[in-house]
C-alpha atoms as a PDB file:
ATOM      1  CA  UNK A   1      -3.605 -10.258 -13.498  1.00  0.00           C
ATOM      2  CA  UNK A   2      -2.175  -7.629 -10.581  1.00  0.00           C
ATOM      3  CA  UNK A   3      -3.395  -4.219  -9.705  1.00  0.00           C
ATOM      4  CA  UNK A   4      -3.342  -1.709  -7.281  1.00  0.00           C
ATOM      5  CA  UNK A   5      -6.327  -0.153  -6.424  1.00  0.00           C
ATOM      6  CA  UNK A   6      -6.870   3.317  -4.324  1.00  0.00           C
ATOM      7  CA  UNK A   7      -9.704   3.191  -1.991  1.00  0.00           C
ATOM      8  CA  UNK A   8     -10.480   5.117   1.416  1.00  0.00           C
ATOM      9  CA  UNK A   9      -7.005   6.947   0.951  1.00  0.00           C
ATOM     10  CA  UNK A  10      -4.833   3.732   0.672  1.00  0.00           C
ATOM     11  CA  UNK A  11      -3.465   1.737  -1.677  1.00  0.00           C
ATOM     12  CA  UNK A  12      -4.048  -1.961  -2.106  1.00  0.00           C
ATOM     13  CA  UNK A  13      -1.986  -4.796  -4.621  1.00  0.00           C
ATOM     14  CA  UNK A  14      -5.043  -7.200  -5.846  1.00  0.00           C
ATOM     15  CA  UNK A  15      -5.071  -9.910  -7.122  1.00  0.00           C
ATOM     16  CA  UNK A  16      -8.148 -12.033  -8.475  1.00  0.00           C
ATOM     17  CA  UNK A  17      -9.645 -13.970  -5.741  1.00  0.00           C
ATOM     18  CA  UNK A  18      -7.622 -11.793  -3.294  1.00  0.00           C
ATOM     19  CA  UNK A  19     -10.178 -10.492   0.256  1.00  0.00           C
ATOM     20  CA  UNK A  20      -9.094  -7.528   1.834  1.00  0.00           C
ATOM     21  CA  UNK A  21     -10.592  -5.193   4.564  1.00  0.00           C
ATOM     22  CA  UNK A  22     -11.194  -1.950   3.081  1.00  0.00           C
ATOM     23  CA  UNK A  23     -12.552   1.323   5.243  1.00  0.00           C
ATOM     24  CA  UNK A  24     -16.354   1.327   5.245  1.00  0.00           C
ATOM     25  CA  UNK A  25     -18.149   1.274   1.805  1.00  0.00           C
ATOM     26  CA  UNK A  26     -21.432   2.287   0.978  1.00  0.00           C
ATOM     27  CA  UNK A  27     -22.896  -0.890  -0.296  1.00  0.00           C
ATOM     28  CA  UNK A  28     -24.639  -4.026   1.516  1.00  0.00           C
ATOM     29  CA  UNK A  29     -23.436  -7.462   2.100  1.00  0.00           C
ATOM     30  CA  UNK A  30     -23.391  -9.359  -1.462  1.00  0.00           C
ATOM     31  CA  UNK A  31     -23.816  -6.410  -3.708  1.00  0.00           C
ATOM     32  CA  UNK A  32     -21.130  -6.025  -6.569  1.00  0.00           C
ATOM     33  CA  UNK A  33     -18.915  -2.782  -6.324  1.00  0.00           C
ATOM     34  CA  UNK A  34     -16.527  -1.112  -8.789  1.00  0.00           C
ATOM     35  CA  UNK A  35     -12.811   0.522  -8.066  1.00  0.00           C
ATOM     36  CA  UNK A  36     -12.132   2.682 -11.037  1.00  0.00           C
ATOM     37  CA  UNK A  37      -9.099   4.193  -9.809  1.00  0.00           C
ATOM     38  CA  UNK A  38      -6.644   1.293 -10.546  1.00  0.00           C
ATOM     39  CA  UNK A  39      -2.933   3.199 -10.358  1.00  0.00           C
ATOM     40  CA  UNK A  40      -1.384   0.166 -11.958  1.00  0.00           C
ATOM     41  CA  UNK A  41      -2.414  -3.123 -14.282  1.00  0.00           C
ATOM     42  CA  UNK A  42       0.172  -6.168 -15.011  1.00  0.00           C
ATOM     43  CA  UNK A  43       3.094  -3.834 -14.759  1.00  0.00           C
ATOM     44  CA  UNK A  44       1.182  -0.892 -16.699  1.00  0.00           C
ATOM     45  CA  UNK A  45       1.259   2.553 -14.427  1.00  0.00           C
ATOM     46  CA  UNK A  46      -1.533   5.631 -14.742  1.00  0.00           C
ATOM     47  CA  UNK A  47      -1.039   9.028 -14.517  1.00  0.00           C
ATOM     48  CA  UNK A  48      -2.557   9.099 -12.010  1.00  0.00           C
ATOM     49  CA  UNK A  49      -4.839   6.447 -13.354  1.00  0.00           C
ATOM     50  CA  UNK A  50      -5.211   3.822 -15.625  1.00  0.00           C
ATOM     51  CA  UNK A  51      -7.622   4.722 -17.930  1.00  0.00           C
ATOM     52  CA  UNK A  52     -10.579   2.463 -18.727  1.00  0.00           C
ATOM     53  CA  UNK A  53      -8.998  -0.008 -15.975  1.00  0.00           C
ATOM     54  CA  UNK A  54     -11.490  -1.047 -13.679  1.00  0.00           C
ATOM     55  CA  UNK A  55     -11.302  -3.981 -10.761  1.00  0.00           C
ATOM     56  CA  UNK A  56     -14.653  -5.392  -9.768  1.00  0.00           C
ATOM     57  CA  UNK A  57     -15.280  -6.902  -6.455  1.00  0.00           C
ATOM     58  CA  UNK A  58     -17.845  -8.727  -4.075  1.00  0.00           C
ATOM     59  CA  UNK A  59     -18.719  -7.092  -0.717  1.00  0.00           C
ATOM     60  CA  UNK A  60     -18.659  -9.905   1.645  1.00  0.00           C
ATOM     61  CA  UNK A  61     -19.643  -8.612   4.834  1.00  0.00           C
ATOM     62  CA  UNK A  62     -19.799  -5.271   7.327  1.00  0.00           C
ATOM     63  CA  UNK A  63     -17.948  -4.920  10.410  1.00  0.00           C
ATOM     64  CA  UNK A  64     -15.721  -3.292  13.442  1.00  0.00           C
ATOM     65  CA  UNK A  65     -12.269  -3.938  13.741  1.00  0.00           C
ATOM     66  CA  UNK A  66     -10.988  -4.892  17.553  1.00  0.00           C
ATOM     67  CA  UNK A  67     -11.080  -2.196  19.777  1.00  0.00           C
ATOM     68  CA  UNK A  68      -8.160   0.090  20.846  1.00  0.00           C
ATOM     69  CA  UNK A  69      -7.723   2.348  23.608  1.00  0.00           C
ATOM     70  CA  UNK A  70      -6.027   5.707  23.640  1.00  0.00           C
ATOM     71  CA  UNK A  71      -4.857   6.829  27.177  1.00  0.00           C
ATOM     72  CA  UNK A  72      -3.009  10.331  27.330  1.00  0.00           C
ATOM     73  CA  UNK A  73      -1.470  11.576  30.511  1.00  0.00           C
ATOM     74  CA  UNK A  74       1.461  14.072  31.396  1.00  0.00           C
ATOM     75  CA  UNK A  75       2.847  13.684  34.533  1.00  0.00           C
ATOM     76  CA  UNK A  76       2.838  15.260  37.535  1.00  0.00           C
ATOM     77  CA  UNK A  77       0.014  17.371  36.238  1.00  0.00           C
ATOM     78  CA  UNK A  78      -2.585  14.996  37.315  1.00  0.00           C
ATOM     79  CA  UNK A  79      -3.826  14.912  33.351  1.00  0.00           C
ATOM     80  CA  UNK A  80      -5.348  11.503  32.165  1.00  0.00           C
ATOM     81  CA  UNK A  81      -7.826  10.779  29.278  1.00  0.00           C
ATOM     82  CA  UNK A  82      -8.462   7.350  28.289  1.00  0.00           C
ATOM     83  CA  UNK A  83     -10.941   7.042  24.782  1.00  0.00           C
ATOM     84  CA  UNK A  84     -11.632   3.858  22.760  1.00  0.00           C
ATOM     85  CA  UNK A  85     -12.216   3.670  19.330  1.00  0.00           C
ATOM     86  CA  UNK A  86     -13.439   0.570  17.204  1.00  0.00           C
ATOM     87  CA  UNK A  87     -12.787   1.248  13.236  1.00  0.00           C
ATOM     88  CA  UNK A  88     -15.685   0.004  10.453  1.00  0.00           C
ATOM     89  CA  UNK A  89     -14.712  -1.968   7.613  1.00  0.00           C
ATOM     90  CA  UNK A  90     -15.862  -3.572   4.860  1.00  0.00           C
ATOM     91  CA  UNK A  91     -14.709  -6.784   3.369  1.00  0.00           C
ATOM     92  CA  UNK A  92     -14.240  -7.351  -0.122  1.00  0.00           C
ATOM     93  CA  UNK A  93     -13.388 -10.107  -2.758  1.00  0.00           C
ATOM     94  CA  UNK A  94     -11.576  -9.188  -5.986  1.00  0.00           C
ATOM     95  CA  UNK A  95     -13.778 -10.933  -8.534  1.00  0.00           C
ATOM     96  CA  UNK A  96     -12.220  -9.677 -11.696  1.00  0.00           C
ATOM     97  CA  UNK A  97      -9.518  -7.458 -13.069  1.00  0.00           C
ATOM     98  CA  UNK A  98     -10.401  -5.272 -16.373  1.00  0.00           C
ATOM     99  CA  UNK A  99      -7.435  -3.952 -18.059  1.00  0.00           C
END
């Protein structure tokens, strides 16, 4: 079975079996977690949602994604900011898709 799934304000396609990095959930390391707002199932489309879809999924581990630097400037104004910024995440394993 395919889905898509809405989570942290983005979309993902699943699949069972499928890991994915997710923004930061909630939950610890090996605890079972539900998505209930499943936008599509084997072709099937909500409105928004599908109801009484659900995918469930495995939380695998907790983490920060690499880090990135910002650096602003505007020249010949002697105007420079530099930040970094390292994102959370949590990653997840579709275990099962519930249509």
């Amino acid at each position: 079975m395919k889905a898509v799934i809405e989570t942290g304000g983005k979309q993902y396609y699943v699949t069972e079996g499928t890991e994915l990095y997710v923004e930061k959930l909630e939950a610890n390391a090996d605890d079972k977690i539900t998505f209930d707002k499943v936008l599509m199932v084997d072709g099937q489309s909500g409105t928004p949602y599908v109801k009484g879809a659900k995918v469930e999924a495995k939380v695998i581990k907790h983490g920060k994604a690499k880090k990135i630097t910002i650096f602003k400037f505007r020249a010949k104004k002697k105007y420079r900011r530099t930040q970094g910024h390292r994102q959370p995440y949590t990653k997840v394993e579709i275990t099962k898709i519930v249509k």
